[in-house]
N, C-alpha and C. Protein backbone atom coordinates (compact mmCIF):
# COMPACT_ATOMS: atom_id res chain seq x y z
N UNK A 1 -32.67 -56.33 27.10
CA UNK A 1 -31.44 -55.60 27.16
C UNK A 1 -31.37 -54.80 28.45
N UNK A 2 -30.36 -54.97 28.97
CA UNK A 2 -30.30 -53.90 30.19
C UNK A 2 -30.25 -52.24 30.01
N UNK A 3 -30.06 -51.71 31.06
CA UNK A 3 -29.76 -50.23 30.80
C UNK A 3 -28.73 -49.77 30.45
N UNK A 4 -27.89 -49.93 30.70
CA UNK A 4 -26.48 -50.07 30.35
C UNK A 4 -25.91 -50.15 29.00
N UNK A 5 -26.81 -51.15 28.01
CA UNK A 5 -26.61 -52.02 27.19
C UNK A 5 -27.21 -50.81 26.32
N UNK A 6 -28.30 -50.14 26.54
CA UNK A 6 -28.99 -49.54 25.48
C UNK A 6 -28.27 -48.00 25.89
N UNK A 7 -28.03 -47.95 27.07
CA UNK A 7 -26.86 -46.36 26.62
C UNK A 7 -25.96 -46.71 25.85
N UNK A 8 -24.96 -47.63 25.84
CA UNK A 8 -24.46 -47.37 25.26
C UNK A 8 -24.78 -47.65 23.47
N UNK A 9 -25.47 -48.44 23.10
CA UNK A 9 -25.83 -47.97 21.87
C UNK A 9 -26.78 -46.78 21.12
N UNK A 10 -27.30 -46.33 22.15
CA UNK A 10 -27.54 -44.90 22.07
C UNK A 10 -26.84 -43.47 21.91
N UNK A 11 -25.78 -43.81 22.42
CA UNK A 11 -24.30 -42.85 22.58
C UNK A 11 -23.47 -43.31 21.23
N UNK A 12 -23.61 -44.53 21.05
CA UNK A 12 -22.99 -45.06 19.34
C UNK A 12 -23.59 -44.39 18.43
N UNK A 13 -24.64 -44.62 18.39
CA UNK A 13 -25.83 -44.23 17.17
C UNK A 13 -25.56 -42.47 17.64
N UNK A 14 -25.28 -41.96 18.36
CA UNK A 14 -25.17 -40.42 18.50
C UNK A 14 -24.12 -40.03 17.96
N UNK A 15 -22.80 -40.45 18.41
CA UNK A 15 -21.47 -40.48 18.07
C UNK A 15 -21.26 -40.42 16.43
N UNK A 16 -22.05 -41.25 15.47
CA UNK A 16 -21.89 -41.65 14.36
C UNK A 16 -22.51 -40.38 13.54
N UNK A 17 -23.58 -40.28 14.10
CA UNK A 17 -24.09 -38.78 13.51
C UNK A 17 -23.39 -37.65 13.45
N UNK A 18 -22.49 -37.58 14.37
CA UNK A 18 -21.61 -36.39 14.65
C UNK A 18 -20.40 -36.38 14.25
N UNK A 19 -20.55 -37.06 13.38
CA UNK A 19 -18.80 -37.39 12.53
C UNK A 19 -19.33 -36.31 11.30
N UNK A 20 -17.67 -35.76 10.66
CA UNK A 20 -17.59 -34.85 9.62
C UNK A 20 -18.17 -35.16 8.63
N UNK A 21 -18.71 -34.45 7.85
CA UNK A 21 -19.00 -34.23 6.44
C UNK A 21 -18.10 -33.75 5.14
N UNK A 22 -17.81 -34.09 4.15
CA UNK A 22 -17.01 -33.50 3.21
C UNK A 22 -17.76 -32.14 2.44
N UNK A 23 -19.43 -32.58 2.61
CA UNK A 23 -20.57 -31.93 2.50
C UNK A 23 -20.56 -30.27 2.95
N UNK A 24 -20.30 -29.50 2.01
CA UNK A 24 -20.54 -27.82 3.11
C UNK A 24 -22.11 -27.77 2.94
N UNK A 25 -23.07 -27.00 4.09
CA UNK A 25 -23.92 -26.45 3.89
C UNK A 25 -24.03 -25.36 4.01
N UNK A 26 -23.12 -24.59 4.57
CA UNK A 26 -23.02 -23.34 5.19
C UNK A 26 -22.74 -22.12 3.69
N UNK A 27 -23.99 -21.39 3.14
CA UNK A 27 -23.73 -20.53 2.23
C UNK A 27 -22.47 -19.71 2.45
N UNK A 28 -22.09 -19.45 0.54
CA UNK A 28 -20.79 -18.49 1.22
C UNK A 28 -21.33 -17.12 0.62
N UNK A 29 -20.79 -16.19 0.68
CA UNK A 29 -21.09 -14.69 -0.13
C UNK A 29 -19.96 -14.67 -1.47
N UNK A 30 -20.27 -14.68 -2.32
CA UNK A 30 -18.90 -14.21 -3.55
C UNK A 30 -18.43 -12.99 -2.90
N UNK A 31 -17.22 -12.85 -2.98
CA UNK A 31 -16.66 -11.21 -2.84
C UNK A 31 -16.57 -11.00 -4.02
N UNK A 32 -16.90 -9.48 -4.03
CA UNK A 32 -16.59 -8.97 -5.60
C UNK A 32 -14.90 -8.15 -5.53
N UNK A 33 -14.10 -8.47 -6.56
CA UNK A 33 -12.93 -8.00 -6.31
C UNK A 33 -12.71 -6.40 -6.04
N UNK A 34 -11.83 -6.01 -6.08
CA UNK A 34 -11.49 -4.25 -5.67
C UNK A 34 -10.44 -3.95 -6.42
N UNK A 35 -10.64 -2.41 -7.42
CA UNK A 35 -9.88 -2.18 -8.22
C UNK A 35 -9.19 -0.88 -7.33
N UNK A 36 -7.95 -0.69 -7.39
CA UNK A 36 -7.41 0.59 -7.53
C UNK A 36 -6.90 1.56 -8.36
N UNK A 37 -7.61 2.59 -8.37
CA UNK A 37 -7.17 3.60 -9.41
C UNK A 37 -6.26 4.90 -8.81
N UNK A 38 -5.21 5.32 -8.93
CA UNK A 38 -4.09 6.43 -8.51
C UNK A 38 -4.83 7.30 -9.22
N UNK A 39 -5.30 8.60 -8.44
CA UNK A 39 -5.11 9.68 -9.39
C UNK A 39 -4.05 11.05 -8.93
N UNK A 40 -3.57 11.70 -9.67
CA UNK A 40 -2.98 12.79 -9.65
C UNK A 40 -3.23 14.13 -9.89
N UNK A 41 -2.73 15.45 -9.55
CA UNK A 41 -3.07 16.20 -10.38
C UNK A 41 -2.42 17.65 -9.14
N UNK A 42 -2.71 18.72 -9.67
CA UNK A 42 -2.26 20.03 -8.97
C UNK A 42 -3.07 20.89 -8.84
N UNK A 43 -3.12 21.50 -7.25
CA UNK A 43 -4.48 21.90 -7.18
C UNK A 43 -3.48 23.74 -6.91
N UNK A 44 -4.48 24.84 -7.65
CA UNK A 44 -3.46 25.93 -7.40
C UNK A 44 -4.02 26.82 -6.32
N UNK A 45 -3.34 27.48 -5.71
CA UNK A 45 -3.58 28.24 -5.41
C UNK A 45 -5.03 29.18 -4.69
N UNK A 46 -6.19 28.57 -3.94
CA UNK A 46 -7.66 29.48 -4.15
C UNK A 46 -7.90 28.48 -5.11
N UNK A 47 -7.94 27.01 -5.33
CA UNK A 47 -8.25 26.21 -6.29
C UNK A 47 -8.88 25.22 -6.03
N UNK A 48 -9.15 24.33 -6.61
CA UNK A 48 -9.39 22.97 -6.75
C UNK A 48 -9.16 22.00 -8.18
N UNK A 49 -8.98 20.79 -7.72
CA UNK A 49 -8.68 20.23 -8.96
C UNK A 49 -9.43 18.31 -9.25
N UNK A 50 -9.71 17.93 -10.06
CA UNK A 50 -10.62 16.63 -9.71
C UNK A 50 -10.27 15.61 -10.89
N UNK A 51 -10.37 14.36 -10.82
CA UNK A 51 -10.34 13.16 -11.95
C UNK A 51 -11.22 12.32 -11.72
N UNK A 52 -11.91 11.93 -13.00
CA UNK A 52 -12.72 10.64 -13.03
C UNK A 52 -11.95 9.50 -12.32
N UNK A 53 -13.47 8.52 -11.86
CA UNK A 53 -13.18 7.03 -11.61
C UNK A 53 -14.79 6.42 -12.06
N UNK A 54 -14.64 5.56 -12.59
CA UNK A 54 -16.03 4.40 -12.57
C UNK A 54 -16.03 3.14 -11.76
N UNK A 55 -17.36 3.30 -11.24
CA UNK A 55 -17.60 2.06 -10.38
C UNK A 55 -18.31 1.09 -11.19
N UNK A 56 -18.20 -0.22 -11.31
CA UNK A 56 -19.03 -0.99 -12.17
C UNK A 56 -20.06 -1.93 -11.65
N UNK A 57 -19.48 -1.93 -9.85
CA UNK A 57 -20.43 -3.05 -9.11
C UNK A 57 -20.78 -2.39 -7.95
N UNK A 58 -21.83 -1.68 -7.16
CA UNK A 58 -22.18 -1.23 -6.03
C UNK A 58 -21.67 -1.89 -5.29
N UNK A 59 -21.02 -0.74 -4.24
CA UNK A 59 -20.20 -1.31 -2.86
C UNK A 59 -19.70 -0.33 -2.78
N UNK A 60 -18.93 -0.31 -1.63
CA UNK A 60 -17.79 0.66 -0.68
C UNK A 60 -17.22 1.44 -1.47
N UNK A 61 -16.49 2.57 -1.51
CA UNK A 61 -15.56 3.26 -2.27
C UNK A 61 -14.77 3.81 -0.75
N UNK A 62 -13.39 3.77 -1.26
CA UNK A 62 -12.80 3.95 -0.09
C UNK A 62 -11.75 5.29 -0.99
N UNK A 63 -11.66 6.64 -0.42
CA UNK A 63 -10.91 7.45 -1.16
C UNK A 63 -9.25 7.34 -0.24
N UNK A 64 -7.85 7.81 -0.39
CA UNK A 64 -7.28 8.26 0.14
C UNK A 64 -6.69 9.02 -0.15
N UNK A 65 -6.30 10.22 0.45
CA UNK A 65 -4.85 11.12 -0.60
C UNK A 65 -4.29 10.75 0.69
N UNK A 66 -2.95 10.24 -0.28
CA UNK A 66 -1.33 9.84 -0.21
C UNK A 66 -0.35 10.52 -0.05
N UNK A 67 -1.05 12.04 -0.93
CA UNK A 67 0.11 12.78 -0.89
C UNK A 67 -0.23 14.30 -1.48
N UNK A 68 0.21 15.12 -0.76
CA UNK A 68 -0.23 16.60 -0.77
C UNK A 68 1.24 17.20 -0.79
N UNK A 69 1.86 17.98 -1.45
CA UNK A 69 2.91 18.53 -1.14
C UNK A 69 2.92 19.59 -2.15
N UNK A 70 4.08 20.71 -1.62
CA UNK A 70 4.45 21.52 -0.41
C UNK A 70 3.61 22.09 0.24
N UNK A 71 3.83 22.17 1.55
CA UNK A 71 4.66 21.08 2.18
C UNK A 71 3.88 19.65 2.48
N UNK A 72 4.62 19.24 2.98
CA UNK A 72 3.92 17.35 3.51
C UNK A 72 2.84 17.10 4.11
N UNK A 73 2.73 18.41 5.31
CA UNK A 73 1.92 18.76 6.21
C UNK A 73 0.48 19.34 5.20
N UNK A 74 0.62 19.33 5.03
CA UNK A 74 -0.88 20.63 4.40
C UNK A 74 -1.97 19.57 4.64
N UNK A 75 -2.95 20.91 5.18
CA UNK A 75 -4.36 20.44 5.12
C UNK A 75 -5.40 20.54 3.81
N UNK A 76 -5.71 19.02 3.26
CA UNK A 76 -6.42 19.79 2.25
C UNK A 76 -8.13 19.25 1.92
N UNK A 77 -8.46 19.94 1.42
CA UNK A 77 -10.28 19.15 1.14
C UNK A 77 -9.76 18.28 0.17
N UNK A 78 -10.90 17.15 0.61
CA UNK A 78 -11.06 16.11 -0.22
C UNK A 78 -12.50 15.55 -0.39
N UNK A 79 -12.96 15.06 -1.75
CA UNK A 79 -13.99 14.52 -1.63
C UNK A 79 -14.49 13.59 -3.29
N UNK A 80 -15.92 12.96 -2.67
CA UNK A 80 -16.06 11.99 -4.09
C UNK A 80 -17.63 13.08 -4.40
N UNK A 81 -17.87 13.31 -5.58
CA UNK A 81 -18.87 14.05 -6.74
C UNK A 81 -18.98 13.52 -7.89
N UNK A 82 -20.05 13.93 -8.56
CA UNK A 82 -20.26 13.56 -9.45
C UNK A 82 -20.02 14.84 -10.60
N UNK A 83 -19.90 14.48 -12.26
CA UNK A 83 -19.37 14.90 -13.27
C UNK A 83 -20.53 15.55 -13.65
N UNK A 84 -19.70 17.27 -13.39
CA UNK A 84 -21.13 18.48 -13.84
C UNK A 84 -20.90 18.91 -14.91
N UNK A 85 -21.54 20.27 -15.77
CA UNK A 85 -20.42 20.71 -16.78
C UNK A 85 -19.08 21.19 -16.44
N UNK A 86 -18.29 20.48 -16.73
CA UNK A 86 -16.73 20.86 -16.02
C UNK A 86 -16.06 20.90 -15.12
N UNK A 87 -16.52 20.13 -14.19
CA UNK A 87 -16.61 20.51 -12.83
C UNK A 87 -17.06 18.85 -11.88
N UNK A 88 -16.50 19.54 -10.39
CA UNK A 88 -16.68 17.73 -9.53
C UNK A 88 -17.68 18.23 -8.41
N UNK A 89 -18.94 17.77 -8.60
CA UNK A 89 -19.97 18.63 -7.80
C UNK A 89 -19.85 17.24 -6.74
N UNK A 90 -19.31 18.09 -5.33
CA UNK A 90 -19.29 16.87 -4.06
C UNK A 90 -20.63 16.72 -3.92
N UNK A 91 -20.60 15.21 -3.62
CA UNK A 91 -22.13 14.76 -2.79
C UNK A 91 -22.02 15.15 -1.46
N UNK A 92 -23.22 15.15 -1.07
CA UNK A 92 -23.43 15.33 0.44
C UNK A 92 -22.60 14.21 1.51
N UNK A 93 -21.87 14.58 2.51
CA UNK A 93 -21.57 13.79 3.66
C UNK A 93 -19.72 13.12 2.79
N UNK A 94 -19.98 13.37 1.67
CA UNK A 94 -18.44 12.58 1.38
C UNK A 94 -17.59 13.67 0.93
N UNK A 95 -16.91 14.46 2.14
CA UNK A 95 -15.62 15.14 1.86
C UNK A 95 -15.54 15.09 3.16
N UNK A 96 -13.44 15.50 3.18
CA UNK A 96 -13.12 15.88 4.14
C UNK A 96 -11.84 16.70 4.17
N UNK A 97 -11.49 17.53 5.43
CA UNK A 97 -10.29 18.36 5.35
C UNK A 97 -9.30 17.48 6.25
N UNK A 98 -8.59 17.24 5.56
CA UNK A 98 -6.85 16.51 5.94
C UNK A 98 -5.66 16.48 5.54
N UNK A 99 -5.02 16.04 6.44
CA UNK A 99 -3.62 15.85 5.50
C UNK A 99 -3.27 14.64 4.82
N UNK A 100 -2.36 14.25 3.88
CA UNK A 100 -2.29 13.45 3.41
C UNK A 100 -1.89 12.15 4.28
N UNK A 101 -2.39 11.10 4.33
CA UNK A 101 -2.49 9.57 5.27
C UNK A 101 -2.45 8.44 4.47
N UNK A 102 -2.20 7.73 5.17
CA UNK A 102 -2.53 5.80 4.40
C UNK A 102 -4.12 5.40 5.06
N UNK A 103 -4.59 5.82 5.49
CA UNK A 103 -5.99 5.33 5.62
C UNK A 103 -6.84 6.37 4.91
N UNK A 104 -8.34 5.54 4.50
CA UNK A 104 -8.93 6.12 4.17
C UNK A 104 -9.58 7.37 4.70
N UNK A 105 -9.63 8.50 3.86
CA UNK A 105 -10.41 9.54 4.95
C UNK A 105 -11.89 9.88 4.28
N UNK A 106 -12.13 9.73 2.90
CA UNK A 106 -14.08 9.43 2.63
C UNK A 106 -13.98 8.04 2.65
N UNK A 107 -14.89 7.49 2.84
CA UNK A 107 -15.52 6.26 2.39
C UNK A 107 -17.13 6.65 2.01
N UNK A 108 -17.63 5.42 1.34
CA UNK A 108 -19.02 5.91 0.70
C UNK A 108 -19.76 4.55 -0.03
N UNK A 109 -21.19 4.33 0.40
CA UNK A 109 -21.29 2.79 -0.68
C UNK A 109 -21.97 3.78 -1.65
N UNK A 110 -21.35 3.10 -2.66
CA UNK A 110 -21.56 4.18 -4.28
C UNK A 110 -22.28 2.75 -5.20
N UNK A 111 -23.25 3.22 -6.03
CA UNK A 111 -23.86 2.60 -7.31
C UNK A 111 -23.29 2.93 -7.93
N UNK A 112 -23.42 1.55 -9.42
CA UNK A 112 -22.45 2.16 -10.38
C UNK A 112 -22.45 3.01 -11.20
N UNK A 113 -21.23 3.73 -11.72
CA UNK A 113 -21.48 5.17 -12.11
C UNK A 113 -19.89 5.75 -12.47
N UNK A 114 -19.87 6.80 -12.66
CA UNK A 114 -18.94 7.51 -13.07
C UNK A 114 -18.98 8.72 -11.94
N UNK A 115 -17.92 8.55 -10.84
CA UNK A 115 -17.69 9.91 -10.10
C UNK A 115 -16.15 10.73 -10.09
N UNK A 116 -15.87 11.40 -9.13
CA UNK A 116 -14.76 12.05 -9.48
C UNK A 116 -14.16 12.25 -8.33
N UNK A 117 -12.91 12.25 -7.99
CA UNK A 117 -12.08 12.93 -6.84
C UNK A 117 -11.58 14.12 -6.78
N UNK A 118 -12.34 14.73 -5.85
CA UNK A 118 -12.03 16.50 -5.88
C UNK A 118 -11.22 17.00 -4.21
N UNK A 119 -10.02 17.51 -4.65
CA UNK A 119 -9.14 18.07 -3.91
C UNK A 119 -8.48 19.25 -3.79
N UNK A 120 -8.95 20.31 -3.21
CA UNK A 120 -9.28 21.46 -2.96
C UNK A 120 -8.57 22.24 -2.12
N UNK A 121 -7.96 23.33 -2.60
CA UNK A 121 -7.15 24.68 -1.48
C UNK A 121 -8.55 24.66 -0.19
N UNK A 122 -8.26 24.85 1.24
CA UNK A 122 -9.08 25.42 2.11
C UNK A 122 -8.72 26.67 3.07
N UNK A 123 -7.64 27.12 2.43
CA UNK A 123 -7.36 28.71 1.95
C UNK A 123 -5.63 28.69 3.20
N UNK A 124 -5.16 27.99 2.80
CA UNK A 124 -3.81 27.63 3.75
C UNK A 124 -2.98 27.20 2.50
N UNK A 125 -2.86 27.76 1.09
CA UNK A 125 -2.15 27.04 -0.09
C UNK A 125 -1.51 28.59 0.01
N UNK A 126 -0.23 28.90 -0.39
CA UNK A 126 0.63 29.82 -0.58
C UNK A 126 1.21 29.42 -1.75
N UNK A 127 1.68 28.09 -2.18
CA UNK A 127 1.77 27.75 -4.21
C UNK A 127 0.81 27.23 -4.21
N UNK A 128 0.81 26.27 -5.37
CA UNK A 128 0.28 25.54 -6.49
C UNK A 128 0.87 23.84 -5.36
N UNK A 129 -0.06 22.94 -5.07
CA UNK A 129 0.18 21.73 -4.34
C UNK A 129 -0.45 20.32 -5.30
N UNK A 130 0.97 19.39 -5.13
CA UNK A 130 0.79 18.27 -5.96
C UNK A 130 0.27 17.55 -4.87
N UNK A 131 -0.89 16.43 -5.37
CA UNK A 131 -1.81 15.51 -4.54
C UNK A 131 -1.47 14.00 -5.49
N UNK A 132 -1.98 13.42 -4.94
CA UNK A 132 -1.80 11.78 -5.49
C UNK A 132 -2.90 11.31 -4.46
N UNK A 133 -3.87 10.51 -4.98
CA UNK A 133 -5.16 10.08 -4.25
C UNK A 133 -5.19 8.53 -4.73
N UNK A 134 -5.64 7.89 -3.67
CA UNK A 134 -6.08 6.47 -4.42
C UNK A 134 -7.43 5.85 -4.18
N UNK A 135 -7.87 5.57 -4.87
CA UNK A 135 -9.38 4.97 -4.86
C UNK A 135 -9.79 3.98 -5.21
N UNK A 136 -9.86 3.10 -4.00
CA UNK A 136 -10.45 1.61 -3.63
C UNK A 136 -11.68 1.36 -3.90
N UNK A 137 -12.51 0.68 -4.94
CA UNK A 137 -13.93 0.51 -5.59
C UNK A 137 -13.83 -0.81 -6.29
N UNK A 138 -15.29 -1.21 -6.13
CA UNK A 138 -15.74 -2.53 -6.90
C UNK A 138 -15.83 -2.50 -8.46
């Protein structure tokens, strides 16, 4: 056979290998779905105020408050804790002071569990302020 002759069936026999597969090998990850829970509530005055959420699958927790009013503007604490006697004892590193937004302002990878959203006067409340928070978890 010449040289010629055996490139090109060398380049055949290559070519053929490199055709598609219907075959995946490439692992995938399951995503685990994401629940949202709204919470509400009125924080008064020199106050704070908090609601349960349960996580059932470790992963991300994404908090937001939506909504703080009067007025629109207000700055307020926010954060994720866990359920004390009576009370939303913040964990370390997950609070923050803001105003109400569409993005998240804690995030946190949380085990599963039972925690709470606590939203708090940081001494700029003159009434009683309605909040609405939402919390993105596995």
């Amino acid at each position: 056979m010449t040289r010629a002759a055996i490139l090109v069936i060398a380049l055949a026999s290559g070519a053929a290998a490199c055709g598609s597969s219907s075959d995946s090998t490439t692992p995938t990850t399951p995503t685990t779905p994401k629940t949202t829970d709204t919470l509400s509530g009125t924080v008064q005055v020199k106050g704070s105020d908090f609601k349960p959420f349960t996580v059932t699958t470790a992963g991300e927790v994404d908090v937001t408050l939506t909504a703080a009013t009067p007025p629109s503007t207000i700055i307020m604490g926010i954060g994720i804790g866990t359920l004390g006697t009576g009370d939303c004892i913040l964990l370390a590193n997950a609070s923050a002071l803001t105003p109400a937004g569409s993005s998240p302002q804690v995030t946190g990878i949380m085990s599963p569990g039972t925690y709470c959203v606590r939203v708090y006067d940081v001494g700029n409340q003159t009434d009683p302020v309605s909040w609405t928070a939402t919390v993105l978890h596995p």
